[in-house]
ModelCIF file with pLDDT and N, C-alpha, C, O atoms, coordinates in Angstrom:
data_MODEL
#
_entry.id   MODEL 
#
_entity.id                         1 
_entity.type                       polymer 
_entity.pdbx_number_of_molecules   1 
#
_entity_poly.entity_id                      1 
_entity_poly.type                           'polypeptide(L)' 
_entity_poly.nstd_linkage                   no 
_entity_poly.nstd_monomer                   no 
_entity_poly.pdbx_seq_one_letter_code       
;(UNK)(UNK)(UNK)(UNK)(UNK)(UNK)(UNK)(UNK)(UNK)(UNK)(UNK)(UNK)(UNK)(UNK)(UNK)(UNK)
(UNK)(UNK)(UNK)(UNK)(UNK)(UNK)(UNK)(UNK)(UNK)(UNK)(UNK)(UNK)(UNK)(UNK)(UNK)(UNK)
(UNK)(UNK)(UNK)(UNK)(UNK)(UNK)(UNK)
;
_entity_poly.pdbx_seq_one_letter_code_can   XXXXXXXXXXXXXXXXXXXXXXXXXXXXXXXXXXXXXXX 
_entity_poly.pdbx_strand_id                 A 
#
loop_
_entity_poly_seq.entity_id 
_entity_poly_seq.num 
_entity_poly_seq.mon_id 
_entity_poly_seq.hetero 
1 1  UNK n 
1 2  UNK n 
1 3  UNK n 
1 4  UNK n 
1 5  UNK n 
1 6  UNK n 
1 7  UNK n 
1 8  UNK n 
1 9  UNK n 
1 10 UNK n 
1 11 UNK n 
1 12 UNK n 
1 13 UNK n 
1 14 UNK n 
1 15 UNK n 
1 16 UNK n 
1 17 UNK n 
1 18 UNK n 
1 19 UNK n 
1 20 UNK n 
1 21 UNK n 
1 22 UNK n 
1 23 UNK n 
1 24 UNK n 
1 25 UNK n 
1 26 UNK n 
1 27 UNK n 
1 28 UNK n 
1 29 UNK n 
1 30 UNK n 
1 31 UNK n 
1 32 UNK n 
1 33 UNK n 
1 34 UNK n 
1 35 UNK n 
1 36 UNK n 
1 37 UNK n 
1 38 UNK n 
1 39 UNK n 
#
_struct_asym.id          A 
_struct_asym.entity_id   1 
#
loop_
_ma_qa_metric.id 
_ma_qa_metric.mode 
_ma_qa_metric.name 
_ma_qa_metric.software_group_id 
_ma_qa_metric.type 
1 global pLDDT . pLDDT 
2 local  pLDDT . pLDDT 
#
_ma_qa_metric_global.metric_id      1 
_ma_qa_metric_global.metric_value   96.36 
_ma_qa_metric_global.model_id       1 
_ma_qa_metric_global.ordinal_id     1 
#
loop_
_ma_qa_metric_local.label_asym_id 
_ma_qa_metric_local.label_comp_id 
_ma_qa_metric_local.label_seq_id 
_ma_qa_metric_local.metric_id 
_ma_qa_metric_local.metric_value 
_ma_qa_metric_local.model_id 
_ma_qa_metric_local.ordinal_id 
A UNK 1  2 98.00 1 1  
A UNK 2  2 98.00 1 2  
A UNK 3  2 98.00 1 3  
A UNK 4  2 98.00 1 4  
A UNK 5  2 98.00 1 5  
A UNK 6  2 98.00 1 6  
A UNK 7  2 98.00 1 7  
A UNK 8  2 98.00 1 8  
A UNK 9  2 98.00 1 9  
A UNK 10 2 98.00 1 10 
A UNK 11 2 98.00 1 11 
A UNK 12 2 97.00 1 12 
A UNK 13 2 95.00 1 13 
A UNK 14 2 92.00 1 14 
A UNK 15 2 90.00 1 15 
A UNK 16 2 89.00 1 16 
A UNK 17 2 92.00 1 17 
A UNK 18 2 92.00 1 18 
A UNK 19 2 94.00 1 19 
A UNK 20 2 96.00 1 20 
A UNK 21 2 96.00 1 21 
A UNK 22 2 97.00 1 22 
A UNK 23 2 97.00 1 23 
A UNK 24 2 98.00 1 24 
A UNK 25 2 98.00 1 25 
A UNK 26 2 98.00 1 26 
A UNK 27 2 98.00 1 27 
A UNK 28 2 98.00 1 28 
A UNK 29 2 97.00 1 29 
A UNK 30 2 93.00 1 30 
A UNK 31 2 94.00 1 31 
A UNK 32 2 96.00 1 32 
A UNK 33 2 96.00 1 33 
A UNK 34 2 97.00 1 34 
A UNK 35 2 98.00 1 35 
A UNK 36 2 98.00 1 36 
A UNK 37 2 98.00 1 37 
A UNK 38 2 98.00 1 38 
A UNK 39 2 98.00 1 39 
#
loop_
_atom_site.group_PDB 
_atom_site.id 
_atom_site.type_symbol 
_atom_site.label_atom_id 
_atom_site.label_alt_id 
_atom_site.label_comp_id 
_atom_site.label_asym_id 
_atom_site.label_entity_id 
_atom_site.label_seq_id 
_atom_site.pdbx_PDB_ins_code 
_atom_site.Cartn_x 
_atom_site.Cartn_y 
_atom_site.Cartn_z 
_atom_site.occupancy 
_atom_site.B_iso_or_equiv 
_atom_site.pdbx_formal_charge 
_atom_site.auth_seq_id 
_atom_site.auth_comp_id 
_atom_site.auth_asym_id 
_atom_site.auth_atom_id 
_atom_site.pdbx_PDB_model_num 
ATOM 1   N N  . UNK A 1 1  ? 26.398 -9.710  75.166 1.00 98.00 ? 1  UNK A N  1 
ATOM 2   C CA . UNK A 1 1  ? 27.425 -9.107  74.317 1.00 98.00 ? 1  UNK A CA 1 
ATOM 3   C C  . UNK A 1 1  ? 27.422 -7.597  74.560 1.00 98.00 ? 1  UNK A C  1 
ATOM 4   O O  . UNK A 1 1  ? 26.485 -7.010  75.102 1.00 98.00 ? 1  UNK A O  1 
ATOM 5   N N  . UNK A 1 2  ? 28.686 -6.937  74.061 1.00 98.00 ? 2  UNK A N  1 
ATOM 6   C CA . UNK A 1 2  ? 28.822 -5.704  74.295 1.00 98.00 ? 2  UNK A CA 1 
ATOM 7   C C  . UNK A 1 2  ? 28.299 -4.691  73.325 1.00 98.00 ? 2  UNK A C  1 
ATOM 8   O O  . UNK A 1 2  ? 28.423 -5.051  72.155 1.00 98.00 ? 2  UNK A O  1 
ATOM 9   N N  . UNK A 1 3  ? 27.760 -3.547  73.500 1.00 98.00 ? 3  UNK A N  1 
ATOM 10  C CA . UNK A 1 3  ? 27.242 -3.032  72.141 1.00 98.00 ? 3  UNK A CA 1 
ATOM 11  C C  . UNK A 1 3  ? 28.261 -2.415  71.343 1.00 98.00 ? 3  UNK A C  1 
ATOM 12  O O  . UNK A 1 3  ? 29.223 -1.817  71.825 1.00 98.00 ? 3  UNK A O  1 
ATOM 13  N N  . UNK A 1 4  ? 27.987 -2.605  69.812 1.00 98.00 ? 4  UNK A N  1 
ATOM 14  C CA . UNK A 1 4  ? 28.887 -3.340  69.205 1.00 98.00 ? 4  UNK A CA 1 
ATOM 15  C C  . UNK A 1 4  ? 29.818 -4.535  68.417 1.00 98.00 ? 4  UNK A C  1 
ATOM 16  O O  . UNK A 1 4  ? 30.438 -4.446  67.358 1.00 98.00 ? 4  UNK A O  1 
ATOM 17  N N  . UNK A 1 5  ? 29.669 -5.687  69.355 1.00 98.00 ? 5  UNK A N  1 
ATOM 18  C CA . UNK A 1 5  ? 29.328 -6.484  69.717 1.00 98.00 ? 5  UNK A CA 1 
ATOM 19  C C  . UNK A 1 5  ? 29.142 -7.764  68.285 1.00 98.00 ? 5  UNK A C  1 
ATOM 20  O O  . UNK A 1 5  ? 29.056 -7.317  67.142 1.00 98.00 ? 5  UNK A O  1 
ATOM 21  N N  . UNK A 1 6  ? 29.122 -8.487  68.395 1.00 98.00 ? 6  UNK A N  1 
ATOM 22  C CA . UNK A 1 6  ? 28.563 -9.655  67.249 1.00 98.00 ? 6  UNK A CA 1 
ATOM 23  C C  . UNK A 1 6  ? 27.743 -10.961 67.803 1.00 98.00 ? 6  UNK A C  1 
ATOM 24  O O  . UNK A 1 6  ? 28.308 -11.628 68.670 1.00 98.00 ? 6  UNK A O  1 
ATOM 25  N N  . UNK A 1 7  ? 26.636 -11.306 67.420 1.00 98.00 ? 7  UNK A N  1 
ATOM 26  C CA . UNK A 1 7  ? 26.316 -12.538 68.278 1.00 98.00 ? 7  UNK A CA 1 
ATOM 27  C C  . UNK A 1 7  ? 26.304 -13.419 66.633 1.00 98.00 ? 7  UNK A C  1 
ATOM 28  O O  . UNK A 1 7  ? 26.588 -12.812 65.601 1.00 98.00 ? 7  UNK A O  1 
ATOM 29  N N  . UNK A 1 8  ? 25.993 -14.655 66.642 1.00 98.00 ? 8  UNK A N  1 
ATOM 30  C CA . UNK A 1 8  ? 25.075 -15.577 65.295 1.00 98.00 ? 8  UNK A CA 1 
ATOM 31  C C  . UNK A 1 8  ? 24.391 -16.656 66.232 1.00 98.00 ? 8  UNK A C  1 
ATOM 32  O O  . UNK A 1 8  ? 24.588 -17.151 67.342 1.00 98.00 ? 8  UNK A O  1 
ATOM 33  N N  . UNK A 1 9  ? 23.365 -16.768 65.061 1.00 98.00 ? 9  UNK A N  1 
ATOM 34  C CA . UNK A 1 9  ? 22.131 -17.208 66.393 1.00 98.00 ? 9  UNK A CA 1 
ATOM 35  C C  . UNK A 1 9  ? 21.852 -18.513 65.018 1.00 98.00 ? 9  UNK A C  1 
ATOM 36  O O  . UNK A 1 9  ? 21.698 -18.349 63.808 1.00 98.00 ? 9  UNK A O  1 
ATOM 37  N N  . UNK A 1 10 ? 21.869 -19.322 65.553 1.00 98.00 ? 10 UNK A N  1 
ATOM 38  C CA . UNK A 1 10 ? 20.987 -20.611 64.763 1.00 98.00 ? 10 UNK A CA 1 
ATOM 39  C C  . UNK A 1 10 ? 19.985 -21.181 64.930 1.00 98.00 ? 10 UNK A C  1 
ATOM 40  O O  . UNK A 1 10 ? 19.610 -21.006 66.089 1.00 98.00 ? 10 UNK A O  1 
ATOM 41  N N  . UNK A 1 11 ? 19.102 -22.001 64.182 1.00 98.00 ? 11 UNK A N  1 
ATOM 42  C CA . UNK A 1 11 ? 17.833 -22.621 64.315 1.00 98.00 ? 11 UNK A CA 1 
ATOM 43  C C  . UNK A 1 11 ? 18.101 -24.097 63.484 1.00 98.00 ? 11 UNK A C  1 
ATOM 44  O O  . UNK A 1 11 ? 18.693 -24.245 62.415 1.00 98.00 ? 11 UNK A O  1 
ATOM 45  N N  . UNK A 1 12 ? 17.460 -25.132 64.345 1.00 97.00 ? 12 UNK A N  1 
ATOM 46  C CA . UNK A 1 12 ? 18.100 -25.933 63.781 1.00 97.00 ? 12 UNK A CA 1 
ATOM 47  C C  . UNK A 1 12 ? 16.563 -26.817 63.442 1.00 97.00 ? 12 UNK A C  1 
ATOM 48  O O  . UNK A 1 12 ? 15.672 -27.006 64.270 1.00 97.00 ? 12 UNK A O  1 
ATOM 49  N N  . UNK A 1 13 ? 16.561 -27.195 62.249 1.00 95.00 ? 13 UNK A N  1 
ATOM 50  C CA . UNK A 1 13 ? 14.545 -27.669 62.765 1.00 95.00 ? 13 UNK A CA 1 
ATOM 51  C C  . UNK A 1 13 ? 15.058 -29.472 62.538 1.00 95.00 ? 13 UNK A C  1 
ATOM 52  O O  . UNK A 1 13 ? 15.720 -29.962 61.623 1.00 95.00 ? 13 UNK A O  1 
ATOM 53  N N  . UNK A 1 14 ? 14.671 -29.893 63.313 1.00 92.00 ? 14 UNK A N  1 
ATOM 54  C CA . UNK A 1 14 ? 14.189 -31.138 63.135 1.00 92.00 ? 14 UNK A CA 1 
ATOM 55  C C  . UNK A 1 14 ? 12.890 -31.929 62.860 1.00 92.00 ? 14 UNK A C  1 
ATOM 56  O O  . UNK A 1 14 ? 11.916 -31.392 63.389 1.00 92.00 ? 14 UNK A O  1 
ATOM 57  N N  . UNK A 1 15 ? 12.521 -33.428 61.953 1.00 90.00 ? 15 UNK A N  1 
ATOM 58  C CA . UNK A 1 15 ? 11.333 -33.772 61.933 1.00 90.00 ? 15 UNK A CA 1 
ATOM 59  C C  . UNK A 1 15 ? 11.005 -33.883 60.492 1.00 90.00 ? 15 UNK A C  1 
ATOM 60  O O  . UNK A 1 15 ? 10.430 -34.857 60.006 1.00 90.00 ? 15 UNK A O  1 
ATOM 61  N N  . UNK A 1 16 ? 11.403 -32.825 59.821 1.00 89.00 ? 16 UNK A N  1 
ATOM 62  C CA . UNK A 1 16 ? 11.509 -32.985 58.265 1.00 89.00 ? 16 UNK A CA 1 
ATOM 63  C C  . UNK A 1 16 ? 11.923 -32.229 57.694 1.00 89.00 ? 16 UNK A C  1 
ATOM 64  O O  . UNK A 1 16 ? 12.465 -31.398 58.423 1.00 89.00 ? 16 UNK A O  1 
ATOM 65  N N  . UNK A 1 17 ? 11.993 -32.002 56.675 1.00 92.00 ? 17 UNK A N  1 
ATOM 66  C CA . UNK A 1 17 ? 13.338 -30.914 55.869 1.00 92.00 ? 17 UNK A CA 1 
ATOM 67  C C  . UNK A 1 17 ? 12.591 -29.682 55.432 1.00 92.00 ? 17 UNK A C  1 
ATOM 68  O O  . UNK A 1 17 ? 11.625 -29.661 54.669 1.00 92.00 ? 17 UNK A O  1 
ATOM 69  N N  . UNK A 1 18 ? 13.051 -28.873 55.896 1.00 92.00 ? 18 UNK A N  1 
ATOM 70  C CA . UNK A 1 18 ? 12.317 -27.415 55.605 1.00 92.00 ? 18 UNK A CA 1 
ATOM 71  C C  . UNK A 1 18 ? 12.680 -26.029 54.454 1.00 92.00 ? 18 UNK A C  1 
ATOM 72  O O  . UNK A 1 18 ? 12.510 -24.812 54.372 1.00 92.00 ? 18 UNK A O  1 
ATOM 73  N N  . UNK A 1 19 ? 13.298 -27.203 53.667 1.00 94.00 ? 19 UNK A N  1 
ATOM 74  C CA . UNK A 1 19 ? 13.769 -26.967 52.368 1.00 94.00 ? 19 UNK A CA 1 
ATOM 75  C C  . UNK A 1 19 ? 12.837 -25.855 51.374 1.00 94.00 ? 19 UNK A C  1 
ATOM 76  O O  . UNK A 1 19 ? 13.163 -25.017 50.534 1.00 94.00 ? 19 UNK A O  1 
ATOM 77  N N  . UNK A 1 20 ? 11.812 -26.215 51.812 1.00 96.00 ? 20 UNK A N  1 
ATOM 78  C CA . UNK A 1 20 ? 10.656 -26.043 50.496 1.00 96.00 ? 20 UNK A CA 1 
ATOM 79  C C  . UNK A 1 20 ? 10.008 -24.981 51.210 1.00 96.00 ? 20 UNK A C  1 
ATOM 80  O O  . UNK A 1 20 ? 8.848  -24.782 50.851 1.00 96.00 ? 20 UNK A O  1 
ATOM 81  N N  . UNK A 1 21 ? 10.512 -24.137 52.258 1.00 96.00 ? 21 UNK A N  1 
ATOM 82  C CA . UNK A 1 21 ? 9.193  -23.317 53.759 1.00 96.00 ? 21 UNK A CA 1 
ATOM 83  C C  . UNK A 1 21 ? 10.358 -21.968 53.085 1.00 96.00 ? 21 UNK A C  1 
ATOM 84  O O  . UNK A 1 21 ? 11.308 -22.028 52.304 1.00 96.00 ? 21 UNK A O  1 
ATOM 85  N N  . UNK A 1 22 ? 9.666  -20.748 53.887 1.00 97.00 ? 22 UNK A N  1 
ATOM 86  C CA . UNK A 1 22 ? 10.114 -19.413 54.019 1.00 97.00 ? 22 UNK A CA 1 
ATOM 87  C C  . UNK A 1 22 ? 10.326 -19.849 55.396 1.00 97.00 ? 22 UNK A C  1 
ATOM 88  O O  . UNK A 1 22 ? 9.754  -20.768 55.982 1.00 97.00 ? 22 UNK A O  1 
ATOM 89  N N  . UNK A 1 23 ? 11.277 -19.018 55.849 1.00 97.00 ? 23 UNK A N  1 
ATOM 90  C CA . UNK A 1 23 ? 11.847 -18.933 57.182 1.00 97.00 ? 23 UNK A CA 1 
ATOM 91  C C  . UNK A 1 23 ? 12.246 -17.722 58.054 1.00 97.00 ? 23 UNK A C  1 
ATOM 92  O O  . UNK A 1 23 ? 12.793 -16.778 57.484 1.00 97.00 ? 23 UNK A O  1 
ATOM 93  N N  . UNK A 1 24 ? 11.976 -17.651 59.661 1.00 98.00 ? 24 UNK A N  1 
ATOM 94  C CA . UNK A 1 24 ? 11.905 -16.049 59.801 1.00 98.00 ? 24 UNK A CA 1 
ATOM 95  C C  . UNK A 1 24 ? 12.562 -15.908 61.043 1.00 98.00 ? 24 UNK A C  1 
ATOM 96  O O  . UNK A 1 24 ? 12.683 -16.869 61.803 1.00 98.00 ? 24 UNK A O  1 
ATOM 97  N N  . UNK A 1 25 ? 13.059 -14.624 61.345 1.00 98.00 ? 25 UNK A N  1 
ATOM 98  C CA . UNK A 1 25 ? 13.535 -14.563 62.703 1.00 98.00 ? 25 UNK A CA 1 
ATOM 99  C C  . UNK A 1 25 ? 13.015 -13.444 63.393 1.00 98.00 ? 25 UNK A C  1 
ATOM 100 O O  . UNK A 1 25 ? 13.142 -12.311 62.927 1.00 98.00 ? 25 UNK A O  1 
ATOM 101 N N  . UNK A 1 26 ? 12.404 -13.680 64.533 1.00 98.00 ? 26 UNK A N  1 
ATOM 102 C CA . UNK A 1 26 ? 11.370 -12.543 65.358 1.00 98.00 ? 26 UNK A CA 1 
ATOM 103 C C  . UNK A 1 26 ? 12.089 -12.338 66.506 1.00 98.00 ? 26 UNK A C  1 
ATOM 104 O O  . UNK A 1 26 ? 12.894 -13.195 66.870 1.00 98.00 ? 26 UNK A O  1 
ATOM 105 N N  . UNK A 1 27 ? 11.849 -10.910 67.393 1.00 98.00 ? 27 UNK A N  1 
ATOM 106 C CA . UNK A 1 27 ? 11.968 -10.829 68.786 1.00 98.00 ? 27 UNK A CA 1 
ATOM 107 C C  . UNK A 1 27 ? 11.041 -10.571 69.661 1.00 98.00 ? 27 UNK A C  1 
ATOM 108 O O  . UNK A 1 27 ? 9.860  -10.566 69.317 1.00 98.00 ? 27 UNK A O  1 
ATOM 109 N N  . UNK A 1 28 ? 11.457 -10.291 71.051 1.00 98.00 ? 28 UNK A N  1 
ATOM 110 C CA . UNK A 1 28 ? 10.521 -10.037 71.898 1.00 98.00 ? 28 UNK A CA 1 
ATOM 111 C C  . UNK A 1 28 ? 11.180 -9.480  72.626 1.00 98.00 ? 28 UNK A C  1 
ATOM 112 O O  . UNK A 1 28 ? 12.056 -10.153 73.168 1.00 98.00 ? 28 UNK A O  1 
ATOM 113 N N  . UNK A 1 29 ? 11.083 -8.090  72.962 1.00 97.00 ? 29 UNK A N  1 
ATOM 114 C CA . UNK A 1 29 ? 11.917 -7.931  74.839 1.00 97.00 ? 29 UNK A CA 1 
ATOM 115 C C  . UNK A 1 29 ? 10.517 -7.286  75.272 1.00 97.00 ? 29 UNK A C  1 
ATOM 116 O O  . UNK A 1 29 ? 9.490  -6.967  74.674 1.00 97.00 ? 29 UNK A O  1 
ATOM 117 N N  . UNK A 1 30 ? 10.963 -7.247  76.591 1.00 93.00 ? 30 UNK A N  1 
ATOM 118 C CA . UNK A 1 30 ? 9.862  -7.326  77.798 1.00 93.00 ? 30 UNK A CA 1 
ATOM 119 C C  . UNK A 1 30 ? 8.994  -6.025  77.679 1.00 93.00 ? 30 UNK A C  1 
ATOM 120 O O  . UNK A 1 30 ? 9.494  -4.904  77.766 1.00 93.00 ? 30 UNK A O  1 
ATOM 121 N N  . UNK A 1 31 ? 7.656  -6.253  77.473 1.00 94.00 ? 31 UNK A N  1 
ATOM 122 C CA . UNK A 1 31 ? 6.559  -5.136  77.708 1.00 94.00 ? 31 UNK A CA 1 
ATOM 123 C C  . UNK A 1 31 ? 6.533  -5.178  76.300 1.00 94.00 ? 31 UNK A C  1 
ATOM 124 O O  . UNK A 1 31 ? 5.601  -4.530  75.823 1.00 94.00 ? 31 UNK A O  1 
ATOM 125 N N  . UNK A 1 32 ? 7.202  -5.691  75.560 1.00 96.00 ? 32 UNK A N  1 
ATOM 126 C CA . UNK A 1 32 ? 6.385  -5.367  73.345 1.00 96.00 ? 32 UNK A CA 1 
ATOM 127 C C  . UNK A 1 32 ? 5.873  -6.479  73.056 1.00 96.00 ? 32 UNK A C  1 
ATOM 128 O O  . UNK A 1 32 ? 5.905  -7.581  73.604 1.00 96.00 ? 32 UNK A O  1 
ATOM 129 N N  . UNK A 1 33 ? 5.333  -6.037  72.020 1.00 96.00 ? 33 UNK A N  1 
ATOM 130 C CA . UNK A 1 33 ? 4.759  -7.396  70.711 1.00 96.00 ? 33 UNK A CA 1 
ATOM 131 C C  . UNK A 1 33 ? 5.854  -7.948  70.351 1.00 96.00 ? 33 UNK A C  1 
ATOM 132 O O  . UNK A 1 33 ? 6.930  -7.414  70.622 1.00 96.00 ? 33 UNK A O  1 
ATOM 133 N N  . UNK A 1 34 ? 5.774  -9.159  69.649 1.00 97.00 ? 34 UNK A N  1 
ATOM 134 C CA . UNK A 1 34 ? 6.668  -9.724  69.032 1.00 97.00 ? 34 UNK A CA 1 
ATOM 135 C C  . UNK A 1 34 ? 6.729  -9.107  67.861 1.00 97.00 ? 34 UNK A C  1 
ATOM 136 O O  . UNK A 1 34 ? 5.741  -8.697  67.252 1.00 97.00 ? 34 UNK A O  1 
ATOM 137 N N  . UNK A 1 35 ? 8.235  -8.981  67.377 1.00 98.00 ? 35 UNK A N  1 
ATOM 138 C CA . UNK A 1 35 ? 7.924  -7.825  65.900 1.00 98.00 ? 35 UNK A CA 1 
ATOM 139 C C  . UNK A 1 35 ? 9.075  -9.269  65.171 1.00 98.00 ? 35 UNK A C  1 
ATOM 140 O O  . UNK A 1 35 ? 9.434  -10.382 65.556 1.00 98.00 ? 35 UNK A O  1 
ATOM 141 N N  . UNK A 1 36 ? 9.293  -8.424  63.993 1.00 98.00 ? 36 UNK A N  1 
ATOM 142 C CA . UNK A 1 36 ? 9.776  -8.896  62.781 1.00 98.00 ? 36 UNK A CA 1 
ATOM 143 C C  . UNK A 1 36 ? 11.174 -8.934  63.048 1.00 98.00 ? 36 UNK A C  1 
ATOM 144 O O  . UNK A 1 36 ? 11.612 -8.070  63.807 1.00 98.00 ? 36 UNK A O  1 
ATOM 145 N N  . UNK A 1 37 ? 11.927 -9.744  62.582 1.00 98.00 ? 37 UNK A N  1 
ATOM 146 C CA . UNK A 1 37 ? 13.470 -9.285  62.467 1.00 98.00 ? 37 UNK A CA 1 
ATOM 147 C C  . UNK A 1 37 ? 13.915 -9.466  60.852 1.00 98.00 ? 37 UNK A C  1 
ATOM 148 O O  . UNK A 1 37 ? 14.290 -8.509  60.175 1.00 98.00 ? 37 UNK A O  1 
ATOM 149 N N  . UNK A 1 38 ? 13.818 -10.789 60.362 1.00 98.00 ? 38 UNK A N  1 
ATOM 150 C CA . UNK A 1 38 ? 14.326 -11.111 58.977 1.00 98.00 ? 38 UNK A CA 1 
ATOM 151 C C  . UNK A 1 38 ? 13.246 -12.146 58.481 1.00 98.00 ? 38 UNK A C  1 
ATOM 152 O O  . UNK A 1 38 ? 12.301 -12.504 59.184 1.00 98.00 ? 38 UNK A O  1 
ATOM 153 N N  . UNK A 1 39 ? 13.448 -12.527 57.382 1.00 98.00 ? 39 UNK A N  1 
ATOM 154 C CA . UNK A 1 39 ? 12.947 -13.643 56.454 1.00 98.00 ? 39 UNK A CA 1 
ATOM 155 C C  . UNK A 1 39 ? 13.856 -13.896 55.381 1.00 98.00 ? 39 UNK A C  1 
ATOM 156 O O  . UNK A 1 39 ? 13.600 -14.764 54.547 1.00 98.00 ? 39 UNK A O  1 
#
């Protein structure tokens, strides 16, 4: 995408219902730690 730009990103869990969990979204680009994005 262009900066600027809009993406939406989904997660889809299968296996059992994850109703009852906190849930999070992390990144990574090349040469870092994985950091935080949301919860």
């Amino acid at each position: 995408e262009q900066a600027g730009g809009s993406l939406r990103l989904s997660c889809v869990a299968s296996g059992r219902s994850l109703s009852s969990h906190a849930m999070g979204w992390f990144r990574q680009s090349a040469g870092k730690e994985r950091e935080f994005v949301a919860t």
